[in-house]
N, C-alpha and C. Protein backbone atom coordinates (compact mmCIF):
# COMPACT_ATOMS: atom_id res chain seq x y z
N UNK A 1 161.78 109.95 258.31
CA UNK A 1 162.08 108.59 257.90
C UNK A 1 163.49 108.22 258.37
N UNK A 2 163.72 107.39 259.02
CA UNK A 2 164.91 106.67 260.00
C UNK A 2 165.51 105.27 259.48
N UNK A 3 164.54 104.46 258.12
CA UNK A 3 164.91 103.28 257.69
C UNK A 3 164.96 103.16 256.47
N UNK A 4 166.21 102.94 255.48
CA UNK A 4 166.18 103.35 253.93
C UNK A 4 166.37 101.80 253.47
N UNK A 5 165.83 101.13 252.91
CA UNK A 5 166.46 100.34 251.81
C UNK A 5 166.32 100.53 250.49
N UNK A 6 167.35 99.28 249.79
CA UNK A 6 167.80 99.70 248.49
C UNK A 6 167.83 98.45 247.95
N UNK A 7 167.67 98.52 246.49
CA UNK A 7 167.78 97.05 245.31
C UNK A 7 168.95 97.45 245.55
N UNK A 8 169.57 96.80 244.78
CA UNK A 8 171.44 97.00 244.47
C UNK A 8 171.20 97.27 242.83
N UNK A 9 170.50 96.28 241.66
CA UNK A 9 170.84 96.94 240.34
C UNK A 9 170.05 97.48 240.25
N UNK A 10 170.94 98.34 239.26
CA UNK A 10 170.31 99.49 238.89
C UNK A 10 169.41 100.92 239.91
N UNK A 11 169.97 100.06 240.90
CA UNK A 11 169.68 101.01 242.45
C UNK A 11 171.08 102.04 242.83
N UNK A 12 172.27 100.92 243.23
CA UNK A 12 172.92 101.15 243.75
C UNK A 12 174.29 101.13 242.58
N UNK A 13 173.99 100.48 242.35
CA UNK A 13 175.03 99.99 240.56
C UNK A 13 174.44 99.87 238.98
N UNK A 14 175.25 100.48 238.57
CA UNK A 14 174.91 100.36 236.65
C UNK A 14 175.53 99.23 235.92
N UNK A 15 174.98 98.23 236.40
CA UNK A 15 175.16 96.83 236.19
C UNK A 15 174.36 96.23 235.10
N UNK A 16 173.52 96.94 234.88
CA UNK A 16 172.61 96.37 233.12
C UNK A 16 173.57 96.27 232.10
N UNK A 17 174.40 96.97 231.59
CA UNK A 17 174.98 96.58 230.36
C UNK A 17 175.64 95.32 230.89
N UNK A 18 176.67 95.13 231.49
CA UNK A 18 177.28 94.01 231.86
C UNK A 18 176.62 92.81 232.07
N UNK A 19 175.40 92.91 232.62
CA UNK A 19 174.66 92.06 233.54
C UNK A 19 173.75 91.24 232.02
N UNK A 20 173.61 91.87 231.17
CA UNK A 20 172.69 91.85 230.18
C UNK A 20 173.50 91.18 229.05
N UNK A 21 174.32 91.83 228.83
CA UNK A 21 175.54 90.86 227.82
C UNK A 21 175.91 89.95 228.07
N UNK A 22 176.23 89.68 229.65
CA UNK A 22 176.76 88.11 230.37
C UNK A 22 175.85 87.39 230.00
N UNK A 23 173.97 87.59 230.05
CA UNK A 23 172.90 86.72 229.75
C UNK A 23 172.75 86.70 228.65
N UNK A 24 173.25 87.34 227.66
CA UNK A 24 172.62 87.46 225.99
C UNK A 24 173.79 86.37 225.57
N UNK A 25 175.20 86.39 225.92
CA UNK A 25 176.10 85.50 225.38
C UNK A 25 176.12 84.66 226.14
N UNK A 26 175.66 84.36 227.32
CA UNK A 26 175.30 82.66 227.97
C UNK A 26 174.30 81.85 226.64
N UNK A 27 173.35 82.87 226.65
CA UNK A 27 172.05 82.05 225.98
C UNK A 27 172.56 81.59 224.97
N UNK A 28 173.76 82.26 224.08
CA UNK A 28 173.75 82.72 222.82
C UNK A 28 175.16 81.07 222.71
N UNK A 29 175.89 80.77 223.53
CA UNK A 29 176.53 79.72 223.39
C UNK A 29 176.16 78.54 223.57
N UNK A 30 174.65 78.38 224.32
CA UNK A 30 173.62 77.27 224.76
C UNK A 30 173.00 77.18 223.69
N UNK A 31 172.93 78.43 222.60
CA UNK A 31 171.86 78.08 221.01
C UNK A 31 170.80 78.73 221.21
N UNK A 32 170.48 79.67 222.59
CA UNK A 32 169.15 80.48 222.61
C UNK A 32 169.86 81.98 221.97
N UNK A 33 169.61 82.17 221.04
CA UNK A 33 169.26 84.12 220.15
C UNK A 33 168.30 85.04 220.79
N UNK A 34 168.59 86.05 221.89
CA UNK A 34 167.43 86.94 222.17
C UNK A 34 168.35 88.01 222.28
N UNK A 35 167.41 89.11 221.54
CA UNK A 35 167.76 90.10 221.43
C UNK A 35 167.97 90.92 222.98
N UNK A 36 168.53 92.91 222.61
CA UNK A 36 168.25 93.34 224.14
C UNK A 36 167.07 93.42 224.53
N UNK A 37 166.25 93.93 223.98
CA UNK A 37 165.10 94.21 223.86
C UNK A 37 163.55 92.98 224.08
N UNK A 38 164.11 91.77 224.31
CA UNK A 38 163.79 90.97 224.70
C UNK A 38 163.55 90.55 225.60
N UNK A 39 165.12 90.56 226.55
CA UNK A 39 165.63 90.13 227.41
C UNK A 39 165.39 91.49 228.76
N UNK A 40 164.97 92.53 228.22
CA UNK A 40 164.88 93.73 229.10
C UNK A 40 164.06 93.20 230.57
N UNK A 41 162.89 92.73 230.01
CA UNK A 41 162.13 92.40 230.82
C UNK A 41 162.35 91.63 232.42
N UNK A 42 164.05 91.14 232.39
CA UNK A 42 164.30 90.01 233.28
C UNK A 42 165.31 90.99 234.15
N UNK A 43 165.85 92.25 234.05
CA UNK A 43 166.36 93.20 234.51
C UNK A 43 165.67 93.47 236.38
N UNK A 44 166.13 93.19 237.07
CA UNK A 44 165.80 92.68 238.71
C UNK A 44 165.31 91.58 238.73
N UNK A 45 165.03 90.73 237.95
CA UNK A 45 164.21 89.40 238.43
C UNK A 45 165.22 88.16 238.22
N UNK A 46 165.16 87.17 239.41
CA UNK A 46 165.83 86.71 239.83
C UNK A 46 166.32 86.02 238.76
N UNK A 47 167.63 85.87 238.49
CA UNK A 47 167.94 84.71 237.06
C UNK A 47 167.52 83.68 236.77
N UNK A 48 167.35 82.67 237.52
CA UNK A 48 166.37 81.41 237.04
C UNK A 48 165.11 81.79 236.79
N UNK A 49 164.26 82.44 237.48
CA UNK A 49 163.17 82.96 237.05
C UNK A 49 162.89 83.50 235.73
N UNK A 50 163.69 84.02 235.36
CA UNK A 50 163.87 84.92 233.96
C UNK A 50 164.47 83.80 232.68
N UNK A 51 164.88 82.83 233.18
CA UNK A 51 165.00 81.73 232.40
C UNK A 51 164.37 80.59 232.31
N UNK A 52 163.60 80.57 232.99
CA UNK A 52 162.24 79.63 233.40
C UNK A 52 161.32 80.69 232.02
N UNK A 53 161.06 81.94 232.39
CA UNK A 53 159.96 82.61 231.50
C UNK A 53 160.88 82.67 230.09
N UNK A 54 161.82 82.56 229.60
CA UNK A 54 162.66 82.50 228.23
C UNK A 54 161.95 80.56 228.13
N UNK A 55 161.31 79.97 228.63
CA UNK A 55 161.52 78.79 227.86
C UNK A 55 162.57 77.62 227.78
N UNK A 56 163.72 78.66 228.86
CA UNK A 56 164.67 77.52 228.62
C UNK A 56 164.68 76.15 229.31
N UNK A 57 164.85 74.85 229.03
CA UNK A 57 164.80 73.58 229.31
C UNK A 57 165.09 73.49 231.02
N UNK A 58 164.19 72.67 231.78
CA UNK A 58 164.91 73.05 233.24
C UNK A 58 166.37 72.14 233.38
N UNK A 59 166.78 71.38 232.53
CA UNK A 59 168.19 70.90 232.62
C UNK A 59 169.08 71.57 231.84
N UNK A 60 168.84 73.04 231.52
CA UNK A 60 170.38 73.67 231.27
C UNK A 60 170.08 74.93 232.14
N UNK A 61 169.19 75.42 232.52
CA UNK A 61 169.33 76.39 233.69
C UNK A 61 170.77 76.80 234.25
N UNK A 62 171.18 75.61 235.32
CA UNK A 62 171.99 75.70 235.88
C UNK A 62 173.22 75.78 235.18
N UNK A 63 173.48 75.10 234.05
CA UNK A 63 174.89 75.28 233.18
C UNK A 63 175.01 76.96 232.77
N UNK A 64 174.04 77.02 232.23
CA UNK A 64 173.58 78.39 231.74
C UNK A 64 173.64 79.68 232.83
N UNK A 65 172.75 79.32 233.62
CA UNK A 65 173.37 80.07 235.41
C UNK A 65 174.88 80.07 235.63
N UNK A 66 175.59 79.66 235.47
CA UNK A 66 177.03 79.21 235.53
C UNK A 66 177.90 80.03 234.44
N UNK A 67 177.89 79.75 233.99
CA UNK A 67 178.38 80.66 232.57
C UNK A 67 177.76 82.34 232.34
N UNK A 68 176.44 82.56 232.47
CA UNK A 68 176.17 83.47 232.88
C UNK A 68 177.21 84.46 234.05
N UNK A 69 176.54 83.65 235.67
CA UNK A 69 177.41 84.83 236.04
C UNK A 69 179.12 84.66 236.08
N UNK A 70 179.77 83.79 235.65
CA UNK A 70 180.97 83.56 235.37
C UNK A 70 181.37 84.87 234.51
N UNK A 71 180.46 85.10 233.62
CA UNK A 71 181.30 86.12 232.19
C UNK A 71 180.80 87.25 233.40
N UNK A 72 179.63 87.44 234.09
CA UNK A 72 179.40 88.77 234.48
C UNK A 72 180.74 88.89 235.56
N UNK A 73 180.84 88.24 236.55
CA UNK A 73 181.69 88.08 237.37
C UNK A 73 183.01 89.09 236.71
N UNK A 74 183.69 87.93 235.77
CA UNK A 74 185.06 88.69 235.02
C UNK A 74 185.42 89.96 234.78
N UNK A 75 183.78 90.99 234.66
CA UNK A 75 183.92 92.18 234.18
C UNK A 75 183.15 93.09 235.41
N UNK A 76 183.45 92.85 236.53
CA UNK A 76 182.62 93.48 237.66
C UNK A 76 183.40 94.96 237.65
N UNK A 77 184.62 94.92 237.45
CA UNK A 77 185.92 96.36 237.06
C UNK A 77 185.27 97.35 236.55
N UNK A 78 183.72 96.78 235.40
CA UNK A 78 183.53 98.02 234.63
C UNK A 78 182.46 97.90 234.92
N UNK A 79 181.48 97.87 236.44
CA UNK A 79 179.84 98.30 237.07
C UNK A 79 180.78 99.44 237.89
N UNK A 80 180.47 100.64 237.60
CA UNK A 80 180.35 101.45 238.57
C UNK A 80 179.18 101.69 239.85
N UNK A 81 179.13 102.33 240.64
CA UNK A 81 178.06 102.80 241.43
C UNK A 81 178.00 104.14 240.87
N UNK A 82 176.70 104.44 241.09
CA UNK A 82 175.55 105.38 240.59
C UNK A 82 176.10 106.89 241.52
N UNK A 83 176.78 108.35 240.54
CA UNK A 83 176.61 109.20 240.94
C UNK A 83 176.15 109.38 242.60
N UNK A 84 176.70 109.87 243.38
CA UNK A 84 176.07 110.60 244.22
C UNK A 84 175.29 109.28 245.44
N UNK A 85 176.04 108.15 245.05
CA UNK A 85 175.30 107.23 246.17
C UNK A 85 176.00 107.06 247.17
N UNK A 86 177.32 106.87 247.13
CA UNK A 86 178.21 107.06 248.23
C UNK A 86 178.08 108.08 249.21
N UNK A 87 177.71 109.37 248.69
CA UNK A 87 177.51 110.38 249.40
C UNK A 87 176.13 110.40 250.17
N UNK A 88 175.08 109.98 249.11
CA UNK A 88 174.06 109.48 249.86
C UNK A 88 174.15 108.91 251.22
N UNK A 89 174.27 107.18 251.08
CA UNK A 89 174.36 106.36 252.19
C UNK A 89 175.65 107.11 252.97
N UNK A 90 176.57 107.49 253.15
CA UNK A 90 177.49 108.39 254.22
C UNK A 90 176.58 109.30 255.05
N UNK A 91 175.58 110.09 254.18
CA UNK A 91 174.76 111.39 254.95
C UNK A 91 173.73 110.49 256.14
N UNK A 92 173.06 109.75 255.31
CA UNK A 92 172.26 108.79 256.11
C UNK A 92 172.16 108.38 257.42
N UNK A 93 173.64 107.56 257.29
CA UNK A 93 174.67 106.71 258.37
C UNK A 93 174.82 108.12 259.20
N UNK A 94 175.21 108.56 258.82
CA UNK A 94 176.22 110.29 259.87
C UNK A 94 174.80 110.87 260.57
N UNK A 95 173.71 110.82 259.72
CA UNK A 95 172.37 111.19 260.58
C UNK A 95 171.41 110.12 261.36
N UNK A 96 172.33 109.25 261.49
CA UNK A 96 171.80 107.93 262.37
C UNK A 96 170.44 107.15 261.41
N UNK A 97 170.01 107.61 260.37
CA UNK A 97 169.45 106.21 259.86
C UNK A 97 169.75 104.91 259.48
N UNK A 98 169.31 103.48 259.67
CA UNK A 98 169.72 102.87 258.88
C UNK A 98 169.37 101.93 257.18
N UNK A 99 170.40 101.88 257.05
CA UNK A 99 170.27 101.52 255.21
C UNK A 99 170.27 100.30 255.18
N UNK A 100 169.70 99.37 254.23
CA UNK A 100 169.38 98.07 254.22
C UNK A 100 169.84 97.65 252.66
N UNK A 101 169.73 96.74 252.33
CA UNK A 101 169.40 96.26 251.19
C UNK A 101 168.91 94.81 250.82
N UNK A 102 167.50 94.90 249.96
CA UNK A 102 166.47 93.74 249.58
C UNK A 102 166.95 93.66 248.31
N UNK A 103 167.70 92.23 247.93
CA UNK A 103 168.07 91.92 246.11
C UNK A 103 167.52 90.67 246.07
N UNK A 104 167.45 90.87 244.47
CA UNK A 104 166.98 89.32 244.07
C UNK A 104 168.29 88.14 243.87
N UNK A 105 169.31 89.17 243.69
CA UNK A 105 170.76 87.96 244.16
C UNK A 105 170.49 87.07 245.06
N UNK A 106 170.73 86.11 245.13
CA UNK A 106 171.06 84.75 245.87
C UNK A 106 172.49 85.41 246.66
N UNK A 107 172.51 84.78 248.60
CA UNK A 107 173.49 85.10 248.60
C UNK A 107 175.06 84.61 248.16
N UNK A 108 175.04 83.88 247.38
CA UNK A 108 176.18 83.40 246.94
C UNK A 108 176.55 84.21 245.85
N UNK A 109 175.52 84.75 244.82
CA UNK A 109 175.97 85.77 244.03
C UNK A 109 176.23 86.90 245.02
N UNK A 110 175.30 87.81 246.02
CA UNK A 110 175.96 88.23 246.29
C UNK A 110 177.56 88.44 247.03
N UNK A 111 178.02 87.29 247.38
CA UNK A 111 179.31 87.25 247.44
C UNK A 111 180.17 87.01 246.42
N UNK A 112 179.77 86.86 245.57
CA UNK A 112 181.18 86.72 244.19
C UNK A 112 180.91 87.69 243.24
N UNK A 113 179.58 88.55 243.17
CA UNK A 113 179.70 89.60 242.43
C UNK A 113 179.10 90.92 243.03
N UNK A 114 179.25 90.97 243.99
CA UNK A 114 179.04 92.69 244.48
C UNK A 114 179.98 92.68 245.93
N UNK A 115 180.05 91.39 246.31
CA UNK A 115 181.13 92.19 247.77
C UNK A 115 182.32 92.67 247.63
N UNK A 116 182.70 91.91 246.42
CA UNK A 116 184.34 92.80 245.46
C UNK A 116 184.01 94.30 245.07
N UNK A 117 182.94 94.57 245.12
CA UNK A 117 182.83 96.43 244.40
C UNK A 117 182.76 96.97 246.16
N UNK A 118 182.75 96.54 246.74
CA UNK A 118 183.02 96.84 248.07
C UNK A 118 182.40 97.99 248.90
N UNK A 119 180.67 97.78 248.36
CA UNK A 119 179.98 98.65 249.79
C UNK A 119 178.96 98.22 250.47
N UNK A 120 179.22 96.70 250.69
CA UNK A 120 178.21 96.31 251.83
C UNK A 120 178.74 96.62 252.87
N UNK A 121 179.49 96.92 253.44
CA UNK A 121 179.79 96.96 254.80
C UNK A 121 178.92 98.46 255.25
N UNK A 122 178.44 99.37 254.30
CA UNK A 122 177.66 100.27 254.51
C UNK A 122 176.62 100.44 255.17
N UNK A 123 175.62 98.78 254.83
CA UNK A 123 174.45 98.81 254.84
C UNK A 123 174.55 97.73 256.49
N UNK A 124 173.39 98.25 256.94
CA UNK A 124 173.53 97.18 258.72
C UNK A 124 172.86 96.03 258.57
N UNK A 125 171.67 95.71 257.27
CA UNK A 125 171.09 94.35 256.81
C UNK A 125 171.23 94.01 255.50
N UNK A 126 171.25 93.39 255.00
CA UNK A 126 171.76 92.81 253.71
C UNK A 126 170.81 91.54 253.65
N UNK A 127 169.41 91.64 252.85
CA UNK A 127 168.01 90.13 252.26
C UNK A 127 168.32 89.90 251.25
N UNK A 128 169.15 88.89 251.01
CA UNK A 128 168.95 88.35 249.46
C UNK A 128 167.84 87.26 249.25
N UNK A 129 167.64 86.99 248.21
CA UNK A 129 166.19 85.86 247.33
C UNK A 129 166.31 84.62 247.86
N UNK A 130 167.74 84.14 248.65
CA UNK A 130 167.28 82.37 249.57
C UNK A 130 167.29 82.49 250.85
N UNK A 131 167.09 84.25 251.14
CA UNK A 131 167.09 84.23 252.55
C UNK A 131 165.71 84.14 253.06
N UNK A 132 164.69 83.85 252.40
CA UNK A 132 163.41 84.01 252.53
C UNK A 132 162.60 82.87 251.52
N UNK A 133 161.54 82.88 251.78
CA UNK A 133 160.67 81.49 251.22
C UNK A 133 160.33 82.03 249.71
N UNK A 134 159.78 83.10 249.65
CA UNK A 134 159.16 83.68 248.18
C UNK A 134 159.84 85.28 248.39
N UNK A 135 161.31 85.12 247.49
CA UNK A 135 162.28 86.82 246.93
C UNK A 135 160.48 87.65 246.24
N UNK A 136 161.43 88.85 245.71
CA UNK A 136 160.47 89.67 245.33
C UNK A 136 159.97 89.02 244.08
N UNK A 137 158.80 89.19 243.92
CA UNK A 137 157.72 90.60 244.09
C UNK A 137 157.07 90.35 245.25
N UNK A 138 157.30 89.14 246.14
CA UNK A 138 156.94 89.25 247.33
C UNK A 138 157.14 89.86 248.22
N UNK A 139 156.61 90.08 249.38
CA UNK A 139 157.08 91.07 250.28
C UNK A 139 158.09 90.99 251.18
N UNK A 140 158.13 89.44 251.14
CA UNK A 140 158.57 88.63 252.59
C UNK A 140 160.01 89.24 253.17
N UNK A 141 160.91 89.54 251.70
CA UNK A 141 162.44 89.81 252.23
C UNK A 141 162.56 91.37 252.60
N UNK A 142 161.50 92.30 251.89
CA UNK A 142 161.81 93.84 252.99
C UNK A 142 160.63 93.31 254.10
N UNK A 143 160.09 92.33 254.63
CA UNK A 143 159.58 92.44 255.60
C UNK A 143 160.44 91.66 256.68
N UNK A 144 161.08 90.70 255.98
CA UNK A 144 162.84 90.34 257.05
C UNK A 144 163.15 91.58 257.65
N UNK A 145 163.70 92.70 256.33
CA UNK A 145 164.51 93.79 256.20
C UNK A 145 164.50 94.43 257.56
N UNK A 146 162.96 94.52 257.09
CA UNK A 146 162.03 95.70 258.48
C UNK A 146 161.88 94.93 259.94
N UNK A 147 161.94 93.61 260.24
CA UNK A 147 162.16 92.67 261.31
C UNK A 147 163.28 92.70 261.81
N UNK A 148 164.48 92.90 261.23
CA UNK A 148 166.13 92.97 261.89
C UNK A 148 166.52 94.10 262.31
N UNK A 149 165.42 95.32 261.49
CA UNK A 149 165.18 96.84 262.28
C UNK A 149 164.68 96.74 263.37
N UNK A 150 163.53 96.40 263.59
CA UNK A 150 162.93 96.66 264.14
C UNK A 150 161.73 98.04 264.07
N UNK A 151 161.22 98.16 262.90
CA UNK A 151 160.65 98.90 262.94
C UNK A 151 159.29 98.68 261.76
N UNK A 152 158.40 99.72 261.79
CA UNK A 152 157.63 99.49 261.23
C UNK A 152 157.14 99.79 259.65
N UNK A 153 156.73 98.72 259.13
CA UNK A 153 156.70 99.51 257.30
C UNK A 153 156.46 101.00 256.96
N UNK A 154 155.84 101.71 257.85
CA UNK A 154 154.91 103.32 257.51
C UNK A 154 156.50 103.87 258.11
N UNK A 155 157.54 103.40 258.56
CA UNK A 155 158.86 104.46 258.98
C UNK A 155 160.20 103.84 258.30
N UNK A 156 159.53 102.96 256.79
CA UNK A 156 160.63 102.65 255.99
C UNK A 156 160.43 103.50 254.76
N UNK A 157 161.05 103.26 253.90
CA UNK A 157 161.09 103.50 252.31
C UNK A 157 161.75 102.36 251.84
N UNK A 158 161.46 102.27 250.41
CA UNK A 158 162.49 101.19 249.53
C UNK A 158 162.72 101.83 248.40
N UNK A 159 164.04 101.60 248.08
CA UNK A 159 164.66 102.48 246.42
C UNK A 159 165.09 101.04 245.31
N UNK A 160 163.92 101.58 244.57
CA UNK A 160 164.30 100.65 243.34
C UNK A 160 163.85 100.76 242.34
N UNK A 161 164.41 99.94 241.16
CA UNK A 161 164.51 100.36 239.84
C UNK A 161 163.73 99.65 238.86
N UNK A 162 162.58 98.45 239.28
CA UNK A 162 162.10 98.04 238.72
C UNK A 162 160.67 97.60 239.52
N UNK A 163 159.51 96.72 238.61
CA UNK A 163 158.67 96.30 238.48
C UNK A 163 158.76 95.50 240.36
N UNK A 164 159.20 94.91 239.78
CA UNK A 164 159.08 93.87 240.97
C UNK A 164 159.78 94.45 242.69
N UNK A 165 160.56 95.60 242.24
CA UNK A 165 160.99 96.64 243.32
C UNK A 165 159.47 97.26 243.75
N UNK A 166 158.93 97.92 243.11
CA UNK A 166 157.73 98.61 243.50
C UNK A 166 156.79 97.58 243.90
N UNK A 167 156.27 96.21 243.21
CA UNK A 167 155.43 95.44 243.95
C UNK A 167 155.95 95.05 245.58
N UNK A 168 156.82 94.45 245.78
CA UNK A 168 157.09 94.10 246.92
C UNK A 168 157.36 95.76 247.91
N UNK A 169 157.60 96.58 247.76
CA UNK A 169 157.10 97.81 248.59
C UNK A 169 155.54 97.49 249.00
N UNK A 170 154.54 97.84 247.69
CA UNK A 170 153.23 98.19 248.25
C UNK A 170 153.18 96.70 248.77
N UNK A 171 153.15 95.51 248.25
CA UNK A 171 152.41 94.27 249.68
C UNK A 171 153.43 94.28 250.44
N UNK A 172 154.28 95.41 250.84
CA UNK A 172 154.86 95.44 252.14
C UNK A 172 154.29 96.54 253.13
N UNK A 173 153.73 97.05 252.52
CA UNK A 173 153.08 98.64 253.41
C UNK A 173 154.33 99.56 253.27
N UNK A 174 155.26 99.52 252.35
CA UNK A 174 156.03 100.36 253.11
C UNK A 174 156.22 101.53 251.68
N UNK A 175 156.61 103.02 251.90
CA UNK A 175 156.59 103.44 250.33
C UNK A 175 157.42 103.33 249.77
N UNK A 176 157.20 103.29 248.71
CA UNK A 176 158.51 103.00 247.38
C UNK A 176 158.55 104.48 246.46
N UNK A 177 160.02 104.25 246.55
CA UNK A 177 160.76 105.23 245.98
C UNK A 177 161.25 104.85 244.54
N UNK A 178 160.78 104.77 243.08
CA UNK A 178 161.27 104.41 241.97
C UNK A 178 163.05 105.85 241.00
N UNK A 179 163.86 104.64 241.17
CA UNK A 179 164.89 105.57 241.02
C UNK A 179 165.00 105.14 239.37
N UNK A 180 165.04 106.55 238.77
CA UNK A 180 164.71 106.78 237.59
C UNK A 180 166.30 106.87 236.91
N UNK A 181 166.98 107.06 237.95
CA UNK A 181 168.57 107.18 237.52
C UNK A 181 168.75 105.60 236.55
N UNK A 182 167.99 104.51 237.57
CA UNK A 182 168.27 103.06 236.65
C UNK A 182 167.08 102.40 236.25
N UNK A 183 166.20 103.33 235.78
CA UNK A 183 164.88 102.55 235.63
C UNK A 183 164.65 102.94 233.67
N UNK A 184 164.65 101.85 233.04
CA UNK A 184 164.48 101.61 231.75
C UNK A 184 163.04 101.93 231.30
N UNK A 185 162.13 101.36 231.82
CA UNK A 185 160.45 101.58 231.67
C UNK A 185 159.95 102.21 232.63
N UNK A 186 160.14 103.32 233.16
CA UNK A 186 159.47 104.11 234.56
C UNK A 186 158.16 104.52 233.70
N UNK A 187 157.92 104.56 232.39
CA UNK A 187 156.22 105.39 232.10
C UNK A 187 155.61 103.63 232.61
N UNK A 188 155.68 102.69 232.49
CA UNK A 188 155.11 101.35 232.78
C UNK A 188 155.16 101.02 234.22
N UNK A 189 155.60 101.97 235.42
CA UNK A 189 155.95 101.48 236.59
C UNK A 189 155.01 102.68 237.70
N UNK A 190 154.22 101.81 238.68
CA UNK A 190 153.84 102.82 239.50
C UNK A 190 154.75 103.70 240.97
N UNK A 191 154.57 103.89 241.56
CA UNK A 191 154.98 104.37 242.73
C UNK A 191 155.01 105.54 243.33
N UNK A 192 155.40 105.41 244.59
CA UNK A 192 154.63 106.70 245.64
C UNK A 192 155.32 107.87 245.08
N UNK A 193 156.67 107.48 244.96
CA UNK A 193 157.58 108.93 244.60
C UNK A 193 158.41 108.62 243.40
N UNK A 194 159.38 109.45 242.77
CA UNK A 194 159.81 109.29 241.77
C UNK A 194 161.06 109.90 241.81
N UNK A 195 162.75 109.94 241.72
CA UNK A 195 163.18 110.56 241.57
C UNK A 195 164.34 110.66 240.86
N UNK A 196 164.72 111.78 240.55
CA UNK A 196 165.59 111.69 239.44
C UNK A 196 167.31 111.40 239.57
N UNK A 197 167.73 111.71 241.02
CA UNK A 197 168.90 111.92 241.03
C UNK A 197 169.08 111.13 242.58
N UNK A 198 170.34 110.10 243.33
CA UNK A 198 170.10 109.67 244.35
C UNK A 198 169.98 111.01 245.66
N UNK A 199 170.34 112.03 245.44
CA UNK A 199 170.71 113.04 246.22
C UNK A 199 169.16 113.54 247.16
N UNK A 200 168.07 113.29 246.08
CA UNK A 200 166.97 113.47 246.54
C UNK A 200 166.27 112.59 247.69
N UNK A 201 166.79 111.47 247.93
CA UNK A 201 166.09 110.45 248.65
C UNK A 201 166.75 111.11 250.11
N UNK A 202 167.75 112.57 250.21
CA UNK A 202 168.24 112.78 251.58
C UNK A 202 166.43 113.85 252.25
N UNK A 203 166.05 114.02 251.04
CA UNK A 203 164.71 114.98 251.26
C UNK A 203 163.65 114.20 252.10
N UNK A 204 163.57 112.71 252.44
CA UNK A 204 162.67 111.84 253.43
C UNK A 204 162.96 111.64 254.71
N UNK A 205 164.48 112.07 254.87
CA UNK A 205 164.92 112.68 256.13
C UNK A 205 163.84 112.62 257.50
C-alpha cells in the first residue's frame, strides 16, 4: 500500500473534548440544553449537518456556527495529536508513500482551526466538505483524494474514527482502517481492519 489517508478528528487529533464543549456551550447560550451523550452522535459530521439533525431553526445555524467554532478556535493550545502519529506520517513520507487527508471541515475551518496545530504541510492532498458536491458519507472527496494521486481505490486505505469515515471508504472501493485510538462507538462501526495504536497502520506497508 503506497496511498494513506486520514480524517483529522479523532484520527489525527484528540479534539472531542474541546470540539464537544465549544458545541454544548454554543447551543447552551442560543437556549438549546443537550447533554454529552446526546450530542455524541455529531462527532465527524459536518457541523451544520449535525445541527440541522438537533432541530435547530435554519436562521440561527450560522450565529450558532460562529460562536461554536469561535470558543473551539480559542482553545486549539489544548488538542493534542494522537501518540505516535507524527512518527507515523514521517515513516510513510521517508518510505515514499503518500498521505492525504479527507475531513468534514470546510476549508475555512480548516484554516483557522487545524493549520495553527501545524501538520498539514505533511500531507501532499488536503479534501475538505466544500471541496466537493456531497462531503462524507459520500465518497466523492476520497475519490478527489485518490484523483490528485493518481491512483487507484484497491492501492489506498483510509484512517478514521467514525461512522461516516467507514461509509465513504466502502462507496469508495477503497479499505478502511477504523482507528480505535479515537473511536467512541467502534462495537456500532464496521470495517475492514481495526486498530489499536497509530503505529500499526506502518504494517500495510
Amino acid at each position: 500500500m503506497k496511498y494513506f489517508v486520514f480524517d483529522i478528528d479523532g484520527t489525527l487529533i484528540d479534539s472531542s473534548k474541546v470540539d464537544q464543549w465549544a458545541m454544548r456551550t454554543a447551543l447552551a447560550e442560543f437556549g438549546y440544553e443537550f447533554t454529552y451523550e446526546q450530542l455524541i452522535f455529531s462527532f465527524g459530521m459536518p457541523g451544520r449537518r449535525a445541527l440541522a439533525k438537533l432541530s435547530i431553526p435554519a436562521e440561527r445555524v450560522e450565529p450558532i456556527m460562529a460562536r461554536w467554532e469561535a470558543l473551539a478556535y480559542d482553545r486549539l493550545d489544548e488538542i493534542p495529536m494522537y501518540d505516535g502519529i507524527p512518527e507515523v506520517i514521517a515513516e510513510l513520507r521517508n518510505g515514499g508513500c503518500q498521505c492525504g487527508i479527507v475531513t468534514s471541515r470546510t476549508r475555512l475551518q480548516l484554516e483557522q482551526g487545524i493549520k495553527p496545530i501545524g501538520f498539514t504541510p505533511w500531507f501532499d492532498e488536503i479534501i475538505c466538505a466544500d471541496d466537493v458536491e456531497h462531503p462524507k458519507p459520500a465518497p466523492d472527496a476520497l475519490l478527489e483524494c485518490l484523483r490528485r494521486f493518481g491512483c487507484k481505490p484497491e492501492d489506498a486505505v483510509y484512517i478514521g474514527d467514525s461512522e461516516y469515515d467507514m461509509q465513504c471508504a466502502k462507496s469508495a472501493g477503497v479499505k478502511s482502517v477504523l482507528a480505535l485510538w479515537g473511536c467512541s462507538e467502534a462495537e456500532k462501526l464496521t470495517s475492514d481492519l481495526r486498530f489499536e495504536h497509530p503505529a500499526e497502520i506502518l504494517t500495510l506497508r
